[in-house]
C-alpha atoms as a PDB file:
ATOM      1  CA  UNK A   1     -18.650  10.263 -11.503  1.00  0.00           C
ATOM      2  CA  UNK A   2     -15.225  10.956 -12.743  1.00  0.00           C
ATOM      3  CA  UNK A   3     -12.582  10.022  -9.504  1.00  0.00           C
ATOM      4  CA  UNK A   4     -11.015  13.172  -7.743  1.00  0.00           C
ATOM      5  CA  UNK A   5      -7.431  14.326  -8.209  1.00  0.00           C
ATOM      6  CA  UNK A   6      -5.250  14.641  -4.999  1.00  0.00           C
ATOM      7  CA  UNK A   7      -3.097  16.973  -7.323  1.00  0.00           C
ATOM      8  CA  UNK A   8      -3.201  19.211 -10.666  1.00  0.00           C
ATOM      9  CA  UNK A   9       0.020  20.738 -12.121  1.00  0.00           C
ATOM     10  CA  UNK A  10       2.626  19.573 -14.632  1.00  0.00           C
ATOM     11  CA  UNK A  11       4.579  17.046 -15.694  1.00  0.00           C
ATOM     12  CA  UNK A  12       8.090  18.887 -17.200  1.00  0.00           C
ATOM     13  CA  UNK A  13      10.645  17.163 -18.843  1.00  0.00           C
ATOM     14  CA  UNK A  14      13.569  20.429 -19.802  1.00  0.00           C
ATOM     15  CA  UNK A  15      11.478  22.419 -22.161  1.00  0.00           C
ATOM     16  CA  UNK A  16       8.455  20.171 -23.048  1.00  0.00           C
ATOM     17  CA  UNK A  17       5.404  20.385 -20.511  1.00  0.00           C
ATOM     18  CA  UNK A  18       1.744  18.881 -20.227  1.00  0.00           C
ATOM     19  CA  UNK A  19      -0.791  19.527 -17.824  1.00  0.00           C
ATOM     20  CA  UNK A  20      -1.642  16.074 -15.369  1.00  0.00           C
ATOM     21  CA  UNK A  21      -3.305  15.432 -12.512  1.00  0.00           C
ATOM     22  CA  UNK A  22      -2.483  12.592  -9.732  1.00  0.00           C
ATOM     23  CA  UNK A  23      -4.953  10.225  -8.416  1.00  0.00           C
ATOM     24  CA  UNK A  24      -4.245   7.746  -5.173  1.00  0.00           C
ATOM     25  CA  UNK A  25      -3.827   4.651  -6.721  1.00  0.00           C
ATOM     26  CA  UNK A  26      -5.177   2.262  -3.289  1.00  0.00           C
ATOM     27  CA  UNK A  27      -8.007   2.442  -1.134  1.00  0.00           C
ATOM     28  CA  UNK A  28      -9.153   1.352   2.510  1.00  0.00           C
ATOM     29  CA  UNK A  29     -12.513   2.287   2.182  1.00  0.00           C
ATOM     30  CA  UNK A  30     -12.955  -1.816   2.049  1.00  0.00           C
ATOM     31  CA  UNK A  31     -11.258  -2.668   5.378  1.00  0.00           C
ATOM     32  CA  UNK A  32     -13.154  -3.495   8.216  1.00  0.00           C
ATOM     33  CA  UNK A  33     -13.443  -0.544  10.703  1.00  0.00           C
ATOM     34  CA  UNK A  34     -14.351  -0.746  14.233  1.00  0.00           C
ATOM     35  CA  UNK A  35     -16.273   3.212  16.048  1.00  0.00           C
ATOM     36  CA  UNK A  36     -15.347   3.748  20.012  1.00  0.00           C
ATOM     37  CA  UNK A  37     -18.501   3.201  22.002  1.00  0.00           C
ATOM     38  CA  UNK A  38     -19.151   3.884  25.305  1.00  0.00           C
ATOM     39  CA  UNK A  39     -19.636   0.433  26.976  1.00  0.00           C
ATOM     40  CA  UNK A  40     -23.336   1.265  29.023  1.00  0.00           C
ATOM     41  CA  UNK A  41     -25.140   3.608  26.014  1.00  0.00           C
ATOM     42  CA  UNK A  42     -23.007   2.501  23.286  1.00  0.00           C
ATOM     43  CA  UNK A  43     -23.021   5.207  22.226  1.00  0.00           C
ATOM     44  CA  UNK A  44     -20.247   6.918  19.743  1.00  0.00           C
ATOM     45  CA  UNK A  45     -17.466   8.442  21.174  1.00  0.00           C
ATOM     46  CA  UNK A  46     -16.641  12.144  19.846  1.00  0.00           C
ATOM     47  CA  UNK A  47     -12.590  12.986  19.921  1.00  0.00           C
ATOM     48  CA  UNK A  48     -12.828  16.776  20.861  1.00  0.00           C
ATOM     49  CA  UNK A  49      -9.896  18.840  21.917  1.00  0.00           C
ATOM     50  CA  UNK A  50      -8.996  19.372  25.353  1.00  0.00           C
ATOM     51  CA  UNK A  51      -6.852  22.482  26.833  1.00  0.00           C
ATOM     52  CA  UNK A  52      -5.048  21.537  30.149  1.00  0.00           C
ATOM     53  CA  UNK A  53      -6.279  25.021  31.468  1.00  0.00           C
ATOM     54  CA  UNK A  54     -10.076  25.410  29.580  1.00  0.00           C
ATOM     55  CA  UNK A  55     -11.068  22.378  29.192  1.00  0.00           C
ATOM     56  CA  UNK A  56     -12.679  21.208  25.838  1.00  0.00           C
ATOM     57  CA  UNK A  57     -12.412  23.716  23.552  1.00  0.00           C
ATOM     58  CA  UNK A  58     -14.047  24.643  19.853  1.00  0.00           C
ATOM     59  CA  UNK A  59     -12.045  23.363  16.817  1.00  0.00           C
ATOM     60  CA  UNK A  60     -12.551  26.941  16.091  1.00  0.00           C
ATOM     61  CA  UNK A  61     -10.235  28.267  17.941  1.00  0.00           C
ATOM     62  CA  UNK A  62      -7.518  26.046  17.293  1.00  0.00           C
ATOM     63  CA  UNK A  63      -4.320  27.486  15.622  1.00  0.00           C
ATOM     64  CA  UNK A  64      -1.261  26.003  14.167  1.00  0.00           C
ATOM     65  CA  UNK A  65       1.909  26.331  16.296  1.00  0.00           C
ATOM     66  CA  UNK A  66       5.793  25.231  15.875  1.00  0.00           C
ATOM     67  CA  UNK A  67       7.834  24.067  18.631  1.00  0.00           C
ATOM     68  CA  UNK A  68      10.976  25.921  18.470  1.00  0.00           C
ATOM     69  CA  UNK A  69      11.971  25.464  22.240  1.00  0.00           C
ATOM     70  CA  UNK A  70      10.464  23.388  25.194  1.00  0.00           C
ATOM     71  CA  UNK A  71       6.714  24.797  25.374  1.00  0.00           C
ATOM     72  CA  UNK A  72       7.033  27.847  23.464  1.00  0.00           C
ATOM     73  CA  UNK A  73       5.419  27.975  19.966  1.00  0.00           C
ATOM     74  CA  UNK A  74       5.640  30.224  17.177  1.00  0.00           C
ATOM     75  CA  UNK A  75       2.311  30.513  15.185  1.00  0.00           C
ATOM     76  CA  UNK A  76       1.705  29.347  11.897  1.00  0.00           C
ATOM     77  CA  UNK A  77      -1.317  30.987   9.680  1.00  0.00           C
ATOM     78  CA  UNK A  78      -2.454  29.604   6.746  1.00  0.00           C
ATOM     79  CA  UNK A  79      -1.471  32.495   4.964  1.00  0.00           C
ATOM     80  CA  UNK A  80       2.311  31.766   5.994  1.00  0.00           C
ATOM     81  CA  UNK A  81       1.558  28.446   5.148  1.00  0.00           C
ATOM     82  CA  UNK A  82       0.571  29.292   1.523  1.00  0.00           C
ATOM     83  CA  UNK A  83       3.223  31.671   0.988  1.00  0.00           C
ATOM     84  CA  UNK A  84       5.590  28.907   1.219  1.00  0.00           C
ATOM     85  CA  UNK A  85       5.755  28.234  -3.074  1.00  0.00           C
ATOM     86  CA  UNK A  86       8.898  26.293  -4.811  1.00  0.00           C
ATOM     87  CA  UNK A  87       8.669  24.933  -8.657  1.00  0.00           C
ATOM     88  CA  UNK A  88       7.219  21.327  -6.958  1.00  0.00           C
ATOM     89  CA  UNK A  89       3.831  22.478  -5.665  1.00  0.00           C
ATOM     90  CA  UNK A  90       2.688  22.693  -9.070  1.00  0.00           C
ATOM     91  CA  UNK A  91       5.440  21.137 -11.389  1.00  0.00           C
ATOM     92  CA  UNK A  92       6.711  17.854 -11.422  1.00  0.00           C
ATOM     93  CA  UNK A  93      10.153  19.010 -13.094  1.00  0.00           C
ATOM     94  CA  UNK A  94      11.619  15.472 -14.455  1.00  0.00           C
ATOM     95  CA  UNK A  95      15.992  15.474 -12.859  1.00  0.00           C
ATOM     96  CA  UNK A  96      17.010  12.461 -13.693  1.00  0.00           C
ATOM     97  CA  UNK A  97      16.146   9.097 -15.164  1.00  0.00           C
ATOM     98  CA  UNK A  98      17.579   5.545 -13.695  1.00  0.00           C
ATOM     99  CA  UNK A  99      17.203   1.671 -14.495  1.00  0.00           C
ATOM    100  CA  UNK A 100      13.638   0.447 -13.754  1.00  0.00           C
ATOM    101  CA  UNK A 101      14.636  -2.282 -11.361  1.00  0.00           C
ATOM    102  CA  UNK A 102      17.444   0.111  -9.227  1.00  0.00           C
ATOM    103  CA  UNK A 103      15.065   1.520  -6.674  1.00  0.00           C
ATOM    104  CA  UNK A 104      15.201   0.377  -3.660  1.00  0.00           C
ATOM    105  CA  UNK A 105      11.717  -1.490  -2.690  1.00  0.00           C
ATOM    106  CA  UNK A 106      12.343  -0.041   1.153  1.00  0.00           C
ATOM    107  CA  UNK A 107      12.687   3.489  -0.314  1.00  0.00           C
ATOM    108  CA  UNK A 108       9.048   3.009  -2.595  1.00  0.00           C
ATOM    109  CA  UNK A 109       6.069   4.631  -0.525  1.00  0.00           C
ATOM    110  CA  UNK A 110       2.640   5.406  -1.906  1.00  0.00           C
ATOM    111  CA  UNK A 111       1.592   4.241  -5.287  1.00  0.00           C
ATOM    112  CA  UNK A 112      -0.340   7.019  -7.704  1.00  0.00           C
ATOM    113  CA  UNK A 113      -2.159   7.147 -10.949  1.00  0.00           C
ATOM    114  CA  UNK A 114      -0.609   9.835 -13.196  1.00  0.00           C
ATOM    115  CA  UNK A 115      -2.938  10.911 -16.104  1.00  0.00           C
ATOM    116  CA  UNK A 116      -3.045  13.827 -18.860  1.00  0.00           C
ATOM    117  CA  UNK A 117      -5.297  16.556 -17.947  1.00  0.00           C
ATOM    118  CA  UNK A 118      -7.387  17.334 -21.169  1.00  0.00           C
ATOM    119  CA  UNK A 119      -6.733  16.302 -24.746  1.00  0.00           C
ATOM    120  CA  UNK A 120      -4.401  19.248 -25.733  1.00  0.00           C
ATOM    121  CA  UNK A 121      -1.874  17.687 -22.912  1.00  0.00           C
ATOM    122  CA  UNK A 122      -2.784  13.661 -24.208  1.00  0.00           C
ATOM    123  CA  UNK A 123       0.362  14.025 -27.055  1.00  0.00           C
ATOM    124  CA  UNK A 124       3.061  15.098 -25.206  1.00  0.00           C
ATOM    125  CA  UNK A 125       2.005  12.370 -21.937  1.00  0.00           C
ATOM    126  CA  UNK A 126       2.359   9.984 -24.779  1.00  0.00           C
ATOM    127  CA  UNK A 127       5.414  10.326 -26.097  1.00  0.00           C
ATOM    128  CA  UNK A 128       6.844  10.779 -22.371  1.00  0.00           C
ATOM    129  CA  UNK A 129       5.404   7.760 -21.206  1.00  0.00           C
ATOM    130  CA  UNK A 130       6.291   5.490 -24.802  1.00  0.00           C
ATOM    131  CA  UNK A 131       9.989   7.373 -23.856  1.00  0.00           C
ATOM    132  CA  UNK A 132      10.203   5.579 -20.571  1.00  0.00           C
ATOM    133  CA  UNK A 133       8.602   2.577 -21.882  1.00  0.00           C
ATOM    134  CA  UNK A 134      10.773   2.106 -24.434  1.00  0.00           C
ATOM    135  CA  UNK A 135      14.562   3.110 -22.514  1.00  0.00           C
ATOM    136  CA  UNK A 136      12.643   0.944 -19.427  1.00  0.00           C
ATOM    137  CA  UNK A 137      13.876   3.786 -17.319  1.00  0.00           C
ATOM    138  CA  UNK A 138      12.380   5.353 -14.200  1.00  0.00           C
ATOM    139  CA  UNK A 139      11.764   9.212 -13.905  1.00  0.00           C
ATOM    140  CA  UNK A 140      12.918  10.987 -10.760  1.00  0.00           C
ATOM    141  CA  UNK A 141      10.926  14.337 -10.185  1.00  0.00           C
ATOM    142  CA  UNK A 142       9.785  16.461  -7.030  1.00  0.00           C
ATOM    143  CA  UNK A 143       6.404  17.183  -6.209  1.00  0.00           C
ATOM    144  CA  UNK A 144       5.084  18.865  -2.792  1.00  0.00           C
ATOM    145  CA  UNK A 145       2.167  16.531  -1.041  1.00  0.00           C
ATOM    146  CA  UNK A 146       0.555  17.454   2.714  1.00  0.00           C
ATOM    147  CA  UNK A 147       3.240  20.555   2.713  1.00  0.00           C
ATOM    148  CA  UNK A 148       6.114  18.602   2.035  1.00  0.00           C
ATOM    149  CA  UNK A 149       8.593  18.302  -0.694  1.00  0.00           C
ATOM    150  CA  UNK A 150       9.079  14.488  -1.517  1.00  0.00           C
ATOM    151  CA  UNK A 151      11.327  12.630  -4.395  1.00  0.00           C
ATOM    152  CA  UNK A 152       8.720  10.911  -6.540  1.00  0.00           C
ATOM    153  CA  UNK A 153       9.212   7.856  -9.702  1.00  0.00           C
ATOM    154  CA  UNK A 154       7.400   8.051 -12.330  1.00  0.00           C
ATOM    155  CA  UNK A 155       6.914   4.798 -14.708  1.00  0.00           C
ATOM    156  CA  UNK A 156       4.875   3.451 -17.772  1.00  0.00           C
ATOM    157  CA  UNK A 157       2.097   1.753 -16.481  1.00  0.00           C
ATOM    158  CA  UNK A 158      -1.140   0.297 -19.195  1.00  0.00           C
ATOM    159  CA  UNK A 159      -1.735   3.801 -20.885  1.00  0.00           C
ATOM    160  CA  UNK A 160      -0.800   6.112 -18.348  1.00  0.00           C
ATOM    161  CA  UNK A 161       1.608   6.310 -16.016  1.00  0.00           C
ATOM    162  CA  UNK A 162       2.312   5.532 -12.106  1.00  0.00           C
ATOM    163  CA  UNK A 163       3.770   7.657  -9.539  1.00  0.00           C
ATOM    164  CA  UNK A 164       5.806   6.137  -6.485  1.00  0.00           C
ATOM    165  CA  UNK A 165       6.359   8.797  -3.550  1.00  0.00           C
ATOM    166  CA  UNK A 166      10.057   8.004  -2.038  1.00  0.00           C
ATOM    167  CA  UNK A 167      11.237   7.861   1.694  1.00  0.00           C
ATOM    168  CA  UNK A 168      13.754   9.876   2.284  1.00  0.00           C
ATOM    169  CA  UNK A 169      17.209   8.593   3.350  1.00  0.00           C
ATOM    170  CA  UNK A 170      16.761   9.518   7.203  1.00  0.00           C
ATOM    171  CA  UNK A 171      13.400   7.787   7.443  1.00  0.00           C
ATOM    172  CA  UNK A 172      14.930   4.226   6.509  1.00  0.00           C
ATOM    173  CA  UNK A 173      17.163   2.627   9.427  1.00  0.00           C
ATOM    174  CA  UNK A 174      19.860   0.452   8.801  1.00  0.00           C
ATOM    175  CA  UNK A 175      20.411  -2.697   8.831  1.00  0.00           C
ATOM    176  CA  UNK A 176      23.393  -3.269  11.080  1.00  0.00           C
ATOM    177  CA  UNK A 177      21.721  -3.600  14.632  1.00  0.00           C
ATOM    178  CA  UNK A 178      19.308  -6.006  13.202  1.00  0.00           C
ATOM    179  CA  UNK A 179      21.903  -8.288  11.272  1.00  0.00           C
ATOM    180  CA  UNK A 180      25.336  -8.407  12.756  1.00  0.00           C
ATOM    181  CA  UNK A 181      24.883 -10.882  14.763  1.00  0.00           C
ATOM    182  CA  UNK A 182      23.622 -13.419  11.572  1.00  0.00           C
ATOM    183  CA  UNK A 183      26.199 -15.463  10.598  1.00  0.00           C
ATOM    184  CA  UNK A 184      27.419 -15.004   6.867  1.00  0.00           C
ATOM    185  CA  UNK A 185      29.096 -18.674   6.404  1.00  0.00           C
ATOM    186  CA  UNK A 186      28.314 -21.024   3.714  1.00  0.00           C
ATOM    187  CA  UNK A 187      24.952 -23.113   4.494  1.00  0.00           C
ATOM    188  CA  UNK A 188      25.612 -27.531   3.866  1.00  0.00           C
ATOM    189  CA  UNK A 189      25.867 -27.936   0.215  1.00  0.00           C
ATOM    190  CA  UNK A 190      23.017 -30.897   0.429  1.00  0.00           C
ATOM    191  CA  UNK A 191      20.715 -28.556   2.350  1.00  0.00           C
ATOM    192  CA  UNK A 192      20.698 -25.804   0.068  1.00  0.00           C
ATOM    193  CA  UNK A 193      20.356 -27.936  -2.824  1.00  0.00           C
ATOM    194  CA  UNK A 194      17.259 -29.391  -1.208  1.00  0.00           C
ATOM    195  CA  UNK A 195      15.750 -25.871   0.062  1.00  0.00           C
ATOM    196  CA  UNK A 196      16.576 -24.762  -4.234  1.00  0.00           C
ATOM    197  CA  UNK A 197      14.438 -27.550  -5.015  1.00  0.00           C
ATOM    198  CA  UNK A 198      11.382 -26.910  -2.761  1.00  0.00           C
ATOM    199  CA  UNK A 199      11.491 -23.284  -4.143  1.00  0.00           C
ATOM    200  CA  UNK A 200      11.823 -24.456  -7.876  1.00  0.00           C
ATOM    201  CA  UNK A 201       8.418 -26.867  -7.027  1.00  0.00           C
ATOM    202  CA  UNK A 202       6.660 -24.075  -5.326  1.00  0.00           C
ATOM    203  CA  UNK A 203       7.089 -21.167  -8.445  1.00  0.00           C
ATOM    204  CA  UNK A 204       4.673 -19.577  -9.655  1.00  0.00           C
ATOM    205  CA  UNK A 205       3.530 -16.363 -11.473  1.00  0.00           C
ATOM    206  CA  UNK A 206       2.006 -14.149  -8.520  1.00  0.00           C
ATOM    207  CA  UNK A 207      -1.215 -13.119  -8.522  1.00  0.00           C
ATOM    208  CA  UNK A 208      -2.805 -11.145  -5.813  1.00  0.00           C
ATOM    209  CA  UNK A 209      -6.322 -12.335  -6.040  1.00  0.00           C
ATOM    210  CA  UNK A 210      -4.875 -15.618  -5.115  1.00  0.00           C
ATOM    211  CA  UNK A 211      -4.086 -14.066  -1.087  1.00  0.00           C
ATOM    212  CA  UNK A 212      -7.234 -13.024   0.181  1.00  0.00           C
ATOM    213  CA  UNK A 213      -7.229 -11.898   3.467  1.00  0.00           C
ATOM    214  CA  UNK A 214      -7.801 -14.766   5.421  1.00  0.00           C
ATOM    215  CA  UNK A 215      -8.142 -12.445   8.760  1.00  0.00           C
ATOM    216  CA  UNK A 216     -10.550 -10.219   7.553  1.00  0.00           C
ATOM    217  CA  UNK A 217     -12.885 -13.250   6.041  1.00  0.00           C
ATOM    218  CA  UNK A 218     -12.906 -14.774   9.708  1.00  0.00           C
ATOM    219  CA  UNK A 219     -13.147 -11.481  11.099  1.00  0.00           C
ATOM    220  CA  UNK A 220     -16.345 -10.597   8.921  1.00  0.00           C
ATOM    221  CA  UNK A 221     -17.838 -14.681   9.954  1.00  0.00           C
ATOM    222  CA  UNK A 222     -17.543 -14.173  13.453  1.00  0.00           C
ATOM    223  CA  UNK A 223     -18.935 -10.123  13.016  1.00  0.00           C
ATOM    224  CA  UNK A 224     -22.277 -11.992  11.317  1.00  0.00           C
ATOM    225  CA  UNK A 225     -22.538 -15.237  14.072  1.00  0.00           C
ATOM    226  CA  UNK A 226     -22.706 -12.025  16.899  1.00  0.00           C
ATOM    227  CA  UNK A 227     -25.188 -10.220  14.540  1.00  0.00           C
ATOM    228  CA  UNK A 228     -27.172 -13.569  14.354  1.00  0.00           C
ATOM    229  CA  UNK A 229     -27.004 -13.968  18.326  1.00  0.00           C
ATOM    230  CA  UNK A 230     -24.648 -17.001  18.135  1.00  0.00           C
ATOM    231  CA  UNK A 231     -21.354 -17.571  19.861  1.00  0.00           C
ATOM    232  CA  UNK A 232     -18.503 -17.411  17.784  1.00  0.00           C
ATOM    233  CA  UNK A 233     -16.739 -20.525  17.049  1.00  0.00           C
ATOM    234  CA  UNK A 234     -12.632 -20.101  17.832  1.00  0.00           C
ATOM    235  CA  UNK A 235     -10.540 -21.579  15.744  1.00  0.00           C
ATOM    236  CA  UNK A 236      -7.708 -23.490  17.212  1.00  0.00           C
ATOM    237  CA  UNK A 237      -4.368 -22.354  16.805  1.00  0.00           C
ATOM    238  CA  UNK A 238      -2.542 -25.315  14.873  1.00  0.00           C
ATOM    239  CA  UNK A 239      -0.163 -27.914  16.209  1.00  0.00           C
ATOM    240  CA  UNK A 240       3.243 -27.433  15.951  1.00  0.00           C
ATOM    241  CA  UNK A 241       4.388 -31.409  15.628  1.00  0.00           C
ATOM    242  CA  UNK A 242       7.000 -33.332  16.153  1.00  0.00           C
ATOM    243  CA  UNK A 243      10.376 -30.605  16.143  1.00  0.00           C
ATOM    244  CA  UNK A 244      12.868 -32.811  13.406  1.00  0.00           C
ATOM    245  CA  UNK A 245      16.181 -31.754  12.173  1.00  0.00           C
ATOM    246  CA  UNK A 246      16.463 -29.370   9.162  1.00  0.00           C
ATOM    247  CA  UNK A 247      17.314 -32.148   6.863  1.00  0.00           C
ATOM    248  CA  UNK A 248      14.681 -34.242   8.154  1.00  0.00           C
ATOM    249  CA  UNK A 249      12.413 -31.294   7.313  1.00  0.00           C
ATOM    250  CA  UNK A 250      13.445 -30.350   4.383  1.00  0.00           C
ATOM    251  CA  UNK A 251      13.311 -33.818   2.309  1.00  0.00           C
ATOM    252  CA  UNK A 252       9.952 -34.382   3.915  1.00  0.00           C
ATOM    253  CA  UNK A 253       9.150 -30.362   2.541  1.00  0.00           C
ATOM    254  CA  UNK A 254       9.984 -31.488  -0.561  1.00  0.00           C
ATOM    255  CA  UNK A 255       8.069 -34.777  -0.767  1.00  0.00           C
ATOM    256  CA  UNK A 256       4.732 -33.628   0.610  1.00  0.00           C
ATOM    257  CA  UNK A 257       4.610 -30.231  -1.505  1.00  0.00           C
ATOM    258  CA  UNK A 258       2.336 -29.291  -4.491  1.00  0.00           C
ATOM    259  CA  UNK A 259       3.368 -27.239  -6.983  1.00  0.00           C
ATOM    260  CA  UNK A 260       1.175 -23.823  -6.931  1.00  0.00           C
ATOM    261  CA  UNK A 261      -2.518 -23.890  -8.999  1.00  0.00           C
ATOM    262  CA  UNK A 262      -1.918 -21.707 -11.467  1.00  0.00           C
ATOM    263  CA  UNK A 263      -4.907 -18.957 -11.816  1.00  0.00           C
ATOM    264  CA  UNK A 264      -7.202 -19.437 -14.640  1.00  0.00           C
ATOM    265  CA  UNK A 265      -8.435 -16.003 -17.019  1.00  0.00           C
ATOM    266  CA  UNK A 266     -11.503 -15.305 -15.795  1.00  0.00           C
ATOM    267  CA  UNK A 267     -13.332 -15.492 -19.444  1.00  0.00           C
ATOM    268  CA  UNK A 268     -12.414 -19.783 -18.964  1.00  0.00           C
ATOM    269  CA  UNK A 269     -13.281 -19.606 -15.390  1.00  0.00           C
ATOM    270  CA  UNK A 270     -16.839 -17.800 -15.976  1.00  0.00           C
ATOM    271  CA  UNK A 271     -17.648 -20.745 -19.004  1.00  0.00           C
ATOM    272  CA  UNK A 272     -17.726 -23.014 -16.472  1.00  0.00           C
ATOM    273  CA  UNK A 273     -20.766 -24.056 -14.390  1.00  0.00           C
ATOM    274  CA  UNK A 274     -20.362 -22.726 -10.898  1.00  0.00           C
ATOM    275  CA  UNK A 275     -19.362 -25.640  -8.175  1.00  0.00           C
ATOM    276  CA  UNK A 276     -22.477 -26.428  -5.579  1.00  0.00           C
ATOM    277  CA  UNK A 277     -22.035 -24.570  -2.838  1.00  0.00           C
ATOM    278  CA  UNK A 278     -19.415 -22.267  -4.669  1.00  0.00           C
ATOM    279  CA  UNK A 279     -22.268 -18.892  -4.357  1.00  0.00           C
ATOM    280  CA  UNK A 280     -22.739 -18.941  -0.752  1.00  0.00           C
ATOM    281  CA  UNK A 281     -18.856 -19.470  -0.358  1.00  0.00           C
ATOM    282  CA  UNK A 282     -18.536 -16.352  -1.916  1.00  0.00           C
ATOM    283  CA  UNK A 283     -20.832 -14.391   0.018  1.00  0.00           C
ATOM    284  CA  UNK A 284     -19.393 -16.005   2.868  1.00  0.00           C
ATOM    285  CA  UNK A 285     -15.909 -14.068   2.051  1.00  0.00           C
ATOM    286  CA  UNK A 286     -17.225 -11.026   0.856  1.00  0.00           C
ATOM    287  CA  UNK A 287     -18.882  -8.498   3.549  1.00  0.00           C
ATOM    288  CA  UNK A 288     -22.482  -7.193   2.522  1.00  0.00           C
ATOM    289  CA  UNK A 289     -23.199  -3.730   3.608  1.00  0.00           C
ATOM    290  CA  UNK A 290     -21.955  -1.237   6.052  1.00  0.00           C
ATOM    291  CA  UNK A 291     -18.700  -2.655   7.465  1.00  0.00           C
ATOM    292  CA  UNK A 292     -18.547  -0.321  10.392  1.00  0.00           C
ATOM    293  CA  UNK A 293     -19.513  -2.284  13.664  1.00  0.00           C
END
């Protein structure tokens, strides 16, 4: 079954247009979820609207309402709601193009899949995305998601193209009441040239199937030891040692660390027998099932 769009319109770049859709590019659907029970029936809580004077009420009969002064509301219909149309509800109308690397990471928001929508629109997506590609520039475009307007990126990415939603200005805070008060001096030469060091020895290419989540495995363990009727075993927080001075710490950093194990293709890790032990480690990690408690 063919994943669902979260968006169909066009990708415009001044007179040349092709139809695309927009897919999310993440998912949760994997994360451990816990439901609201009640503690005697355990039985699942339903979230149902409450009026101060009716009591619960049906969703029904619930209506959209801005608050344009303390307590009094100015309804909203659907219909008003849908009336609202500008160029970036269904066009992504390409402004500008900048460096690859000169957005902000703080500003980047939700990733997307961008992809041509039928064959007649594959040529033109091509030779927009090859464009980018080739000038290694970024796209800046408009598009309106959840009724509102938000600054979008739009990159190469394998043979289609990726789509970064972008904070706006007044959602990022500065950084002046959080750093003032860090000094900016000059660190001890032989310190720095020691932390350099312990950061050259620890490189590596980064992979993200290399950081599990560590949290969710344990939190999965001890979810099957309760299924199984057994207590589950705490793990104890670990020591903090012996506090030494920076440079103490930092030579004996150095001496003690292991460069990073590189990840292997998984074609050469699959030709090799499997370790003893290494199946049920697996299953271990990986949840089977429902994951809702």
């Amino acid at each position: 079954m063919a994943p669902r769009a979260s968006w169909k319109g066009y990708l415009r770049l001044s007179l040349v247009s092709c139809p695309v859709r927009l897919y999310p590019a993440t998912s949760t659907k994997d994360r451990i979820t816990f439901n609201q029970l009640h503690k005697d029936t355990h039985n699942r809580i339903n979230m149902k609207p409450v009026d101060p004077e009716r009591g619960v009420v049906e969703r029904s009969d619930l209506v959209k309402g801005y608050e344009y002064e303390d307590k009094k509301y100015v309804i909203i219909e659907d219909a008003d709601i849908e009336s609202v149309k500008i160029e970036s509800n269904h066009t992504m109308n390409i402004e500008a193009f900048v460096d690859e690397g000169s957005v902000d990471v703080i500003y980047q928001d939700t990733p997307y899949y961008l992809a041509p929508d039928g064959a007649m629109a594959e040529e033109t997506f091509v030779v927009l995305r090859e464009a980018l590609r080739r000038t290694g520039k970024l796209a800046i475009a408009r598009l309106v998601l959840s009724s509102r307007e938000r600054v979008i990126a739009i990159g190469p990415r394998d043979t289609g193209m990726f789509v970064c939603t972008l904070r706006n200005p007044n959602e990022v805070r500065g950084t002046a009441e959080y750093f003032d008060n860090i000094p900016d001096g000059n660190p001890d030469p032989e310190m720095l040239q020691l932390a350099e060091a312990l950061i050259q020895q620890k490189t590596t290419s980064f992979d993200p199937r290399n950081y599990e989540d560590r949290y969710e495995i344990a939190l999965m363990n001890m979810i099957r030891e309760k299924l199984k009727g057994h207590k589950p075993v705490i793990a104890a927080a670990p020591e903090r040692g012996n506090v030494i001075n920076l440079m103490d710490a930092l030579k004996a950093s150095l001496s003690q660390a292991k460069p990073p194990a590189k990840s292997k293709p998984k074609a050469e890790q699959a030709a090799k027998p499997a370790a003893k032990g290494a199946t049920s480690k697996r299953a271990a990690a990986k949840p089977a099932g429902k994951k809702n408690a």
